[in-house]
Protein backbone atom coordinates (compact mmCIF):
# COMPACT_ATOMS: atom_id res chain seq x y z
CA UNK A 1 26.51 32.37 35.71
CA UNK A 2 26.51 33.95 31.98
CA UNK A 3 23.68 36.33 31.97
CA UNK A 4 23.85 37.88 28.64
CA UNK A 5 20.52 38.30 27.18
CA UNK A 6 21.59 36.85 23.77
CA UNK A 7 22.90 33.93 24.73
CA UNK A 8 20.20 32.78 26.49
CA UNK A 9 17.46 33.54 23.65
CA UNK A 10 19.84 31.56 21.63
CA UNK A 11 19.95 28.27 24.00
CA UNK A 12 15.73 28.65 23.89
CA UNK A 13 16.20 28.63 20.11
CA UNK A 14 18.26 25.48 20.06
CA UNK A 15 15.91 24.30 22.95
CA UNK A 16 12.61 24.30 19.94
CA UNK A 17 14.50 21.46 18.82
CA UNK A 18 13.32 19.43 21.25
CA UNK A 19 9.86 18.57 22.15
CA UNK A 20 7.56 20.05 24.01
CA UNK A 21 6.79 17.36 26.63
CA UNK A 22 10.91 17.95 27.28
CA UNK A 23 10.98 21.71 27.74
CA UNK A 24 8.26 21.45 29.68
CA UNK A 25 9.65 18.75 32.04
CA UNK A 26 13.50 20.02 31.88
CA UNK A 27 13.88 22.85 29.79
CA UNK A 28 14.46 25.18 32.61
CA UNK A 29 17.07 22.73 33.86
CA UNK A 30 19.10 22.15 30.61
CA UNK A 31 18.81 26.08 30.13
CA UNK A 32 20.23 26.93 33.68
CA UNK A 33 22.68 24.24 33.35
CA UNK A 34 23.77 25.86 29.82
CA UNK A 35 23.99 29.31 31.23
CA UNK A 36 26.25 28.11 34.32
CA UNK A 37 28.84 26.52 32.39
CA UNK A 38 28.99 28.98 29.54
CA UNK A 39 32.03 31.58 30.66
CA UNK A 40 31.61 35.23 30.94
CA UNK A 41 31.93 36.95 27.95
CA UNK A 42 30.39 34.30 25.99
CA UNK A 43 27.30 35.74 23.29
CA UNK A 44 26.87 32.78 21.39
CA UNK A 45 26.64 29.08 21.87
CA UNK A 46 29.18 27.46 20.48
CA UNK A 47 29.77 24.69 17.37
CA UNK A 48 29.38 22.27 19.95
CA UNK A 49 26.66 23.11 21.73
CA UNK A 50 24.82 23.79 18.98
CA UNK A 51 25.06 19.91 17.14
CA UNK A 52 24.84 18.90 20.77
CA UNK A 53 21.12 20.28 21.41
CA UNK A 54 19.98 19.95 17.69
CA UNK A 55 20.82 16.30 18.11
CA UNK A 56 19.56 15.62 21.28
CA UNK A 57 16.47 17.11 20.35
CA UNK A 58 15.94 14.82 17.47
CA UNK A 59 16.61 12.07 19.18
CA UNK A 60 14.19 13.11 21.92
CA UNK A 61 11.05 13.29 18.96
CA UNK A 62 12.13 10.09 17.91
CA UNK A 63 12.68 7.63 21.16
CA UNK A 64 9.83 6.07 22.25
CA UNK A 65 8.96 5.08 25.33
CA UNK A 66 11.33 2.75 27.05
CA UNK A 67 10.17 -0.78 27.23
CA UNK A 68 9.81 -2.89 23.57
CA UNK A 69 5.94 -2.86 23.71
CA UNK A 70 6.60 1.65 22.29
CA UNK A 71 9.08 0.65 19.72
CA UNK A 72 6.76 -1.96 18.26
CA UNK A 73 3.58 0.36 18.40
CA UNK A 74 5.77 3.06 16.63
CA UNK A 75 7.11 0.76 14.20
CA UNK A 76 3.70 -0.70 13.37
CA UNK A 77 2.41 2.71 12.81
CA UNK A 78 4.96 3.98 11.00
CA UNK A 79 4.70 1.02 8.14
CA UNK A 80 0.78 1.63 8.28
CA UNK A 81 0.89 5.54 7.88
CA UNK A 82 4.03 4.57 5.02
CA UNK A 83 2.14 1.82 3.05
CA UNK A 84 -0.74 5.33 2.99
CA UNK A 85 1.34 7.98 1.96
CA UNK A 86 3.36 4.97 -0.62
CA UNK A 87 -0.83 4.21 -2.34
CA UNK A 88 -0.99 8.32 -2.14
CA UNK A 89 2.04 9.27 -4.20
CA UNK A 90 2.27 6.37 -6.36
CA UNK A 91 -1.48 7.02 -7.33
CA UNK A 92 -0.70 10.52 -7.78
CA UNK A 93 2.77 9.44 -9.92
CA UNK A 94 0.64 7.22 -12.26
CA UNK A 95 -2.09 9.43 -12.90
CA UNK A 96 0.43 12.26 -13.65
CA UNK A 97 2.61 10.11 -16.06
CA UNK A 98 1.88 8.84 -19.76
CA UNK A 99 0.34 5.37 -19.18
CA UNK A 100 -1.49 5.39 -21.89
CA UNK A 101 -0.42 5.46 -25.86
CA UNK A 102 -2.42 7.66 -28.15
CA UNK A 103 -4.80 6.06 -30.85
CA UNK A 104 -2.73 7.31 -33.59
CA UNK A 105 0.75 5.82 -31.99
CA UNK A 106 -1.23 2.42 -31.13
CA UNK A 107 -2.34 1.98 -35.36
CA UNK A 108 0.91 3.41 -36.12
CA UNK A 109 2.81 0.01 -34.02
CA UNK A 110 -0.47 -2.04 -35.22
CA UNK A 111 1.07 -1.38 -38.59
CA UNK A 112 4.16 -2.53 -38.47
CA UNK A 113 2.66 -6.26 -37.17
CA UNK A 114 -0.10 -6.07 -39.84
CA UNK A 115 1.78 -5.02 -42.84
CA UNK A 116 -0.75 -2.52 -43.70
CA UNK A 117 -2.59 0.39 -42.52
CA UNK A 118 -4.12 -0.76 -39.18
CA UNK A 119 -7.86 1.01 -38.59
CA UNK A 120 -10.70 1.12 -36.25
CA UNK A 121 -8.27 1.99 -32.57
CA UNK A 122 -9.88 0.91 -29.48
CA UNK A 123 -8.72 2.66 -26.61
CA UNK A 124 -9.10 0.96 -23.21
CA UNK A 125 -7.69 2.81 -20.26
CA UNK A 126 -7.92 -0.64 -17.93
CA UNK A 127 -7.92 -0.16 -14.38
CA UNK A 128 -4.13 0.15 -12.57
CA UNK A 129 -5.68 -1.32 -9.18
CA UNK A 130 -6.64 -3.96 -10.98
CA UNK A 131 -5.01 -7.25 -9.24
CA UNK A 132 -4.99 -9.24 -12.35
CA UNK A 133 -2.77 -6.58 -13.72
CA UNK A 134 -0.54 -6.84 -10.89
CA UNK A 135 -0.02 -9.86 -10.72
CA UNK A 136 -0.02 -10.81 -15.07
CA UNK A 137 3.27 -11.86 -15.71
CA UNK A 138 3.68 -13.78 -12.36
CA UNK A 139 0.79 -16.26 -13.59
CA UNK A 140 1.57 -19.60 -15.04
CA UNK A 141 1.72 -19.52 -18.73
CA UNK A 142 1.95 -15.91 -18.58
CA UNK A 143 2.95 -16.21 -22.36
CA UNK A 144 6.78 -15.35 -22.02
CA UNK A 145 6.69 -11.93 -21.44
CA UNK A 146 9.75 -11.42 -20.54
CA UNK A 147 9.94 -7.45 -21.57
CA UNK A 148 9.15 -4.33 -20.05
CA UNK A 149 6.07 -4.81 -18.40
CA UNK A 150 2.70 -2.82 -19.72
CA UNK A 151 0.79 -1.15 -18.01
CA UNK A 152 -3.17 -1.97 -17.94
CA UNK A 153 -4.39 0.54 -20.58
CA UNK A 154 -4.00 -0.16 -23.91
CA UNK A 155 -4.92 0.61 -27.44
CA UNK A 156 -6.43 -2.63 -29.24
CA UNK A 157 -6.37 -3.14 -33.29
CA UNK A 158 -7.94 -5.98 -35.21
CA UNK A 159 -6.94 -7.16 -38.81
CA UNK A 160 -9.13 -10.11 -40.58
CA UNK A 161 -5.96 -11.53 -43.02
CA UNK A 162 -7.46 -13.97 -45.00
CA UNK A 163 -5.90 -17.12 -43.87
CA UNK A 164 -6.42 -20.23 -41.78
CA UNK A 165 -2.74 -20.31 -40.61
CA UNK A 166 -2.32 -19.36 -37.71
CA UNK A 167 1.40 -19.82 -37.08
CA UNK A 168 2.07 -18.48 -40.22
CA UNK A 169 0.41 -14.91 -39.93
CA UNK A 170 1.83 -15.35 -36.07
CA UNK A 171 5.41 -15.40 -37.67
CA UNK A 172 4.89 -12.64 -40.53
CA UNK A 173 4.17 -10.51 -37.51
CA UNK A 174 6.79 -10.99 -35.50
CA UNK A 175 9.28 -10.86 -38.67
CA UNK A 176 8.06 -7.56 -39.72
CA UNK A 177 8.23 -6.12 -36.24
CA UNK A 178 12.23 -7.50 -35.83
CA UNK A 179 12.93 -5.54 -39.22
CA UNK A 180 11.34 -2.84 -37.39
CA UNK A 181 13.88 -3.02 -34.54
CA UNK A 182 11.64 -4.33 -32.36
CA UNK A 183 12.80 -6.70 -29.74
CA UNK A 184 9.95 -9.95 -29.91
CA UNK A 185 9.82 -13.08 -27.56
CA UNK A 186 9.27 -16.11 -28.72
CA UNK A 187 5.70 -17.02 -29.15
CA UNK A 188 3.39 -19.32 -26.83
CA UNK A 189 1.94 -22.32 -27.48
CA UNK A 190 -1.75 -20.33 -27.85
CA UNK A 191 -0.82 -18.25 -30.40
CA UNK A 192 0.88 -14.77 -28.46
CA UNK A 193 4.21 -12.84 -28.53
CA UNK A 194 5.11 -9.62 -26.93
CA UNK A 195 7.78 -7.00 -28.66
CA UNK A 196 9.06 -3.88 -26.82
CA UNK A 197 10.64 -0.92 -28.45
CA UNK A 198 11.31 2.35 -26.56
CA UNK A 199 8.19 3.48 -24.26
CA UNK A 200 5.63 0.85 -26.15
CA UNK A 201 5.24 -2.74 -25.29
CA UNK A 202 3.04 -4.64 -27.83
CA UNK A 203 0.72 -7.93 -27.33
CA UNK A 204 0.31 -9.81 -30.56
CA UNK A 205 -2.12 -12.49 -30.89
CA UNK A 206 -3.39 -14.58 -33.83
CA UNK A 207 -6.94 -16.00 -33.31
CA UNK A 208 -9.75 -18.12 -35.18
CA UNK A 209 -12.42 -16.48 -36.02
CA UNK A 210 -14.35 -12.96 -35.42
CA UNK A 211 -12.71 -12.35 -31.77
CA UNK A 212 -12.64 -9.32 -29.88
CA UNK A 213 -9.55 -8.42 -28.24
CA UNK A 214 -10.38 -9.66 -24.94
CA UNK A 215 -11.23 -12.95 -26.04
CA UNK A 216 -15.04 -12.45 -26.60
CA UNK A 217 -16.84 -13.43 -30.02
CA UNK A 218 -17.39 -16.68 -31.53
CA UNK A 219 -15.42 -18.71 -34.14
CA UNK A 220 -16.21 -21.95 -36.17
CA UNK A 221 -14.31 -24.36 -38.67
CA UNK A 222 -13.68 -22.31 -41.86
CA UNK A 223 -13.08 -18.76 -40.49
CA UNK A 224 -9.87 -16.68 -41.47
CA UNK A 225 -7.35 -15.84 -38.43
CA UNK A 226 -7.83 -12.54 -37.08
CA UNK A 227 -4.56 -10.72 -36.19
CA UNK A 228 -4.96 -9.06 -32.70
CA UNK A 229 -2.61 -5.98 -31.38
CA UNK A 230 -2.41 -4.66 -28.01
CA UNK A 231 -0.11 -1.65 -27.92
CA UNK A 232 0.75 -1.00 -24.24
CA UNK A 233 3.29 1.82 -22.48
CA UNK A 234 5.19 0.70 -19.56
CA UNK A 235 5.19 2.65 -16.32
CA UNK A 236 7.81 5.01 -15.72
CA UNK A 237 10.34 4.20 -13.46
CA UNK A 238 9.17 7.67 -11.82
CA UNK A 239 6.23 6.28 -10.16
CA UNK A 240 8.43 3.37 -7.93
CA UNK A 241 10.70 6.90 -7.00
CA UNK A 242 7.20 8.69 -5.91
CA UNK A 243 5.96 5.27 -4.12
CA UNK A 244 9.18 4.88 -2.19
CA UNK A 245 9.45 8.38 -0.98
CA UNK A 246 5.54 8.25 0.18
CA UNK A 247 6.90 5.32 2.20
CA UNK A 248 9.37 7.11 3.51
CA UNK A 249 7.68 10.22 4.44
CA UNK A 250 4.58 8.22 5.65
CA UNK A 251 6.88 6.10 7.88
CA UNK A 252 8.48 8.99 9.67
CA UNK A 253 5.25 10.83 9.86
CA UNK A 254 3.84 7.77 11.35
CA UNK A 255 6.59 7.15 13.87
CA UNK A 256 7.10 10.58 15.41
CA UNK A 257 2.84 10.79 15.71
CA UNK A 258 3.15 7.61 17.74
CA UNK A 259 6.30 8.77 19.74
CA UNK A 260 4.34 11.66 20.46
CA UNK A 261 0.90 9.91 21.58
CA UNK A 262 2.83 7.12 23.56
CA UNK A 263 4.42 10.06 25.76
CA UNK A 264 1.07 11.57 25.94
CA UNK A 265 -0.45 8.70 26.96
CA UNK A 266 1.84 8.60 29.62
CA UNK A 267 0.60 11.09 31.56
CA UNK A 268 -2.96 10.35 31.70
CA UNK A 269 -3.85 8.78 35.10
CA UNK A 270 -7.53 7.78 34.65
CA UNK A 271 -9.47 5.08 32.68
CA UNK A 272 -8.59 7.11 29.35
CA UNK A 273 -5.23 5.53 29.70
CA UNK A 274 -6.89 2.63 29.40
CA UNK A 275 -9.40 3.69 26.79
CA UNK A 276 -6.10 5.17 24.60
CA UNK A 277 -4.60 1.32 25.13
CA UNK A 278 -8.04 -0.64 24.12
CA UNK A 279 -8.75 1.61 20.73
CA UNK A 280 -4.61 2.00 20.18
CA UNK A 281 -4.32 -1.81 19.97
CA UNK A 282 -7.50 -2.31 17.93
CA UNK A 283 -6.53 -0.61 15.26
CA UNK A 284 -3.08 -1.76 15.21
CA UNK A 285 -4.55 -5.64 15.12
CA UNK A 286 -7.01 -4.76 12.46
CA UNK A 287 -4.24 -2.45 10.50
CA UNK A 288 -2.09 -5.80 10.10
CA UNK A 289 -4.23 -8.39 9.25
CA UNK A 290 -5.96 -5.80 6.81
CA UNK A 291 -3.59 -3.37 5.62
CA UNK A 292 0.25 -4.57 6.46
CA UNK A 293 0.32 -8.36 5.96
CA UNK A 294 -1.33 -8.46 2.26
CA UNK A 295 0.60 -5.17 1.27
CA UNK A 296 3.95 -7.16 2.27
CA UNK A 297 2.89 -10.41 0.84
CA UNK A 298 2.18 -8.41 -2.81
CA UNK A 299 5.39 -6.97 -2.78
CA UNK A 300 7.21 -9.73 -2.08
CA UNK A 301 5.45 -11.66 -4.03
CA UNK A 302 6.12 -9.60 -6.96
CA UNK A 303 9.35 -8.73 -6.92
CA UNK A 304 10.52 -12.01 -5.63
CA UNK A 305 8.81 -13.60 -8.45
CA UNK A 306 10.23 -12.07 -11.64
CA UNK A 307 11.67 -8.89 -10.53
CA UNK A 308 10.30 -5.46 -10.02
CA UNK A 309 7.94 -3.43 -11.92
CA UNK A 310 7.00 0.34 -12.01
CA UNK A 311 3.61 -1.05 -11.97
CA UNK A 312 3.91 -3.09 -8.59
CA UNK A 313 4.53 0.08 -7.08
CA UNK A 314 0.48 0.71 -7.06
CA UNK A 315 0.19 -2.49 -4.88
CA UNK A 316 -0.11 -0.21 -2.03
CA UNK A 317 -3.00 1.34 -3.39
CA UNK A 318 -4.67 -1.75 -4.89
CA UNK A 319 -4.39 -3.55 -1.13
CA UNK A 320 -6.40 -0.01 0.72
CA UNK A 321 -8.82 0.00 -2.35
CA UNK A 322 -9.50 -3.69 -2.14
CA UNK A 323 -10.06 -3.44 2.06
CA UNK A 324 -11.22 0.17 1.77
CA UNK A 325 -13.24 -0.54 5.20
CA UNK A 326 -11.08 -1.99 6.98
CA UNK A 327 -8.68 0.76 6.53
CA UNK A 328 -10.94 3.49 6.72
CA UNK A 329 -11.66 1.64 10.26
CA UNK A 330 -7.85 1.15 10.85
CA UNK A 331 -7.26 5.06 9.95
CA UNK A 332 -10.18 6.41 12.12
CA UNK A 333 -8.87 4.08 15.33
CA UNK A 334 -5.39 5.65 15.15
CA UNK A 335 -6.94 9.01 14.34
CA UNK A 336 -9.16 8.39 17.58
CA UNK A 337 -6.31 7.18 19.69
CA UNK A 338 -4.45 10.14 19.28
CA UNK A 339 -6.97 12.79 20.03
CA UNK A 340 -7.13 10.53 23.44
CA UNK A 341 -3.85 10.74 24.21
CA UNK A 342 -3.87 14.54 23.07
CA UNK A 343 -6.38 14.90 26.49
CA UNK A 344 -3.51 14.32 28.46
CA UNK A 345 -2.88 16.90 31.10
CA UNK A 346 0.30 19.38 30.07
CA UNK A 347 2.06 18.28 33.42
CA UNK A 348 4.56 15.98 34.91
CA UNK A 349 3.29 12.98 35.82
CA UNK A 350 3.55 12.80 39.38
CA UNK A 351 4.97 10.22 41.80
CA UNK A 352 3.55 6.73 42.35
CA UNK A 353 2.01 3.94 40.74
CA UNK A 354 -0.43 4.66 38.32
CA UNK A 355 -4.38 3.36 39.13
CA UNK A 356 -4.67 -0.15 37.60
CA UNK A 357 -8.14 -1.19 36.24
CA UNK A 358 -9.33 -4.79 37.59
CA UNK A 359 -7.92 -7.35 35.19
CA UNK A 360 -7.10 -5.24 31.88
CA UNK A 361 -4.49 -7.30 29.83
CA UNK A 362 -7.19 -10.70 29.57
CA UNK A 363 -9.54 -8.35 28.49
CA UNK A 364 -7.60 -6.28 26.32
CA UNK A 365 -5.87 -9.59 24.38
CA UNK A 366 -9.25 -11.13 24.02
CA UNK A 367 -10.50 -7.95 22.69
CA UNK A 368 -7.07 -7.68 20.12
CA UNK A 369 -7.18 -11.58 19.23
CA UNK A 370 -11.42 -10.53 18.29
CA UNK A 371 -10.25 -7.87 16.12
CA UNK A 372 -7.63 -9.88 14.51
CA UNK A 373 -9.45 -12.32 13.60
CA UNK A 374 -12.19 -10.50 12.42
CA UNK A 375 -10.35 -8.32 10.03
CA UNK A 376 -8.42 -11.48 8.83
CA UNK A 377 -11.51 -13.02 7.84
CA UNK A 378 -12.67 -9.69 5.99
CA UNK A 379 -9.31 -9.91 3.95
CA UNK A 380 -9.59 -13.51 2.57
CA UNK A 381 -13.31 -12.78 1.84
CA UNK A 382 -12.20 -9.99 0.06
C-alpha cells in the first residue's frame, strides 16, 4: 500500500467531487482501494485517475435514484426551477435593454409618414407581461405584420390632414416612408400598415374622425381622417440569449436539488418519508397544471405559429405573473420538501425493509389527482 502523505490528500481532493452522501457511504473504500493499487513511489494521481474520479463524481450528483418514478421527479423539477430562472433573466434582459424609443426619435419616424413636423409625442411604456402583446401577431387579422415584431411600449403621434380619404392619406404614408427606405407591408382592409427600418417598427393607421391612438374618441359623417403613428422598437435578440440560459441554469439547479433530496429522502425511516412523498408530489401536480403545461403551450404556440420572437421569450414570466399563487404555492411545496428531506439522518441506511404506512399510494393519488385538479381549475379561471 502507497502511503505517501501527498498522494492521499490528493485522492480526498478528487474525492470533493463527489457528493457527500458518497464519501460518506464509500469514500473510505474508494480511497483505500486508490492507495492499494497506486505503486510505490507514486506522489501524484495520475491523468487517468484524475478524469476517472472527476467524472464519476459528476455523474454521482447527477443520477437519481434508480427506479423511473426519481428521473421523472428530477426532470419535473428541473423544467419548473428552469421555466423560474428563464421569467428571472429574461425579465431582467428586457428591463436592461432599449424597449422603448425616445419621444424625439418617435416624431422624428412620425415625420416621415406625415410629411410634416409631427407634434404632441405620447409615450406609452405598455406592459411586456401583457398576453395580448404576446400573442398580437398570432391573432386573426393581425393586420399583416409580417416584420420585426414590436415590443409593447410605444410612442403614439396624431396628425388631423384635412381629408375624407382614407386610402389616399393611407398610401401617401406608406409612399413617403418607402422613399425613406423603409420596408412597408401592404395595408389591411381597416385601414393599417406596419414599416420596419433598423431598431424601429412603425404602426400606421388612418382613421375617421377625432380618435385616440388606441381606438377611443368618437367620429361622425363629415370629419377629416386622422393619421395615427405608433413607433415601436423590437426586442433584442439578447433577451431570448438571457431567457435560454435562465432555463438552462434553472434546469440544472433544479435537477441536482432534486437528486440531492431524493437520496436524502432515502434515508429517512419514519412517517417523514412519507410526509417528504405527500408535500413532494403536491407541488409537483400543482407545478404542472399551473406553471409547466401553460408555459409549454405559449411557447409552442408562438413559435409554432409564425416563428419566434425576442418578445415570446417573457412568456415565462407572463405565465408565473398570471398564476402568481399557484406558483408561489408550487415554490414554497418544493422549498418545504426539501428542508424534509434535509432532516434525514447523516447515516447509511441500514438493512431491511423500510416501515410501510397502512395504505399510502390510494391516499397519496387521491390527494395528487385533488391538487391537480384544483390548480387546473385555478389556471383556466385565470
Amino acid at each position: 500500500m502507497n502511503d505517501d502523505a501527498g498522494l492521499e490528500r490528493a485522492y480526498r481532493r478528487l474525492l470533493l467531487a463527489y457528493p457527500r452522501r458518497f464519501r460518506r457511504d464509500k469514500g473510505a473504500e474508494i480511497l483505500t482501494t486508490l492507495l492499494d493499487a497506486a505503486p510505490p513511489g507514486q506522489r501524484r494521481p495520475t491523468a487517468w485517475e484524475t478524469v476517472d474520479l472527476l467524472a464519476g463524481g459528476v455523474r454521482a450528483r447527477f443520477l437519481p435514484p434508480p427506479g423511473a418514478a426519481g428521473a421523472v421527479t428530477a426532470t419535473v423539477v428541473a423544467l419548473l426551477v428552469g421555466i423560474g430562472g428563464a421569467a428571472a433573466t429574461g425579465w431582467l434582459g428586457w428591463q436592461a435593454s432599449t424597449t422603448m424609443p425616445s419621444a424625439a426619435a418617435g416624431a422624428a419616424t412620425a415625420q416621415v409618414a406625415f410629411g410634416q413636423p409631427a407634434q404632441a409625442p405620447v409615450v406609452d411604456p405598455g406592459d411586456p407581461l401583457d398576453q395580448d402583446w404576446l400573442g398580437m401577431r398570432t391573432a386573426p387579422g393581425d393586420e399583416g405584420n409580417t416584420g420585426p415584431q414590436p415590443a409593447p411600449g410605444a410612442v403614439h403621434l396624431r396628425l388631423r390632414t384635412g381629408t375624407q380619404d382614407v386610402a389616399a392619406v393611407l398610401a401617401g404614408s406608406r409612399e413617403r416612408m418607402a422613399a425613406a427606405g423603409w420596408r412597408t407591408d401592404p395595408p389591411s382592409a381597416d385601414g393599417v400598415f406596419w414599416a420596419s427600418k433598423d431598431d424601429q417598427v412603425v404602426r400606421v393607421a388612418a382613421r375617421l374622425g377625432d380618435r385616440d391612438p388606441d381606438g377611443g374618441g368618437s367620429w361622425s359623417e363629415g370629419d377629416p381622417v386622422y393619421l395615427i403613428v405608433s413607433v415601436h422598437r423590437p426586442a433584442p435578440a439578447a433577451v431570448t440569449t438571457l431567457a435560454l440560459a435562465g432555463l438552462l441554469a434553472g434546469a440544472v439547479t433544479g435537477w441536482l436539488l432534486a437528486v440531492w433530496a431524493l437520496h436524502a429522502r432515502a434515508r429517512h425511516r419514519s412517517r417523514l418519508r412519507t410526509a417528504t412523498l405527500v408535500l413532494g408530489l403536491s407541488s409537483l401536480a400543482l407545478g404542472v397544471t399551473t406553471v409547466l403545461l401553460p408555459t409549454v403551450a405559449g411557447v409552442v404556440g408562438l413559435a409554432a405559429i409564425d416563428g419566434w420572437s425576442p418578445h415570446d421569450s417573457l412568456i415565462a414570466a407572463a405565465v408565473l405573473r398570471g398564476s402568481s399563487v399557484m406558483a408561489s404555492l408550487v415554490a414554497l411545496g418544493l422549498a418545504g420538501t426539501a428542508v424534509l428531506a434535509a432532516l434525514a439522518p447523516a447515516v447509511a441506511v441500514p438493512a431491511g425493509p423500510l416501515p410501510r404506512a397502512k395504505h399510502p399510494v390510494v391516499w397519496l393519488v387521491a390527494l395528487s389527482l385533488v391538487v391537480a385538479f384544483l390548480g387546473l381549475s385555478g389556471q383556466i379561471a385565470l
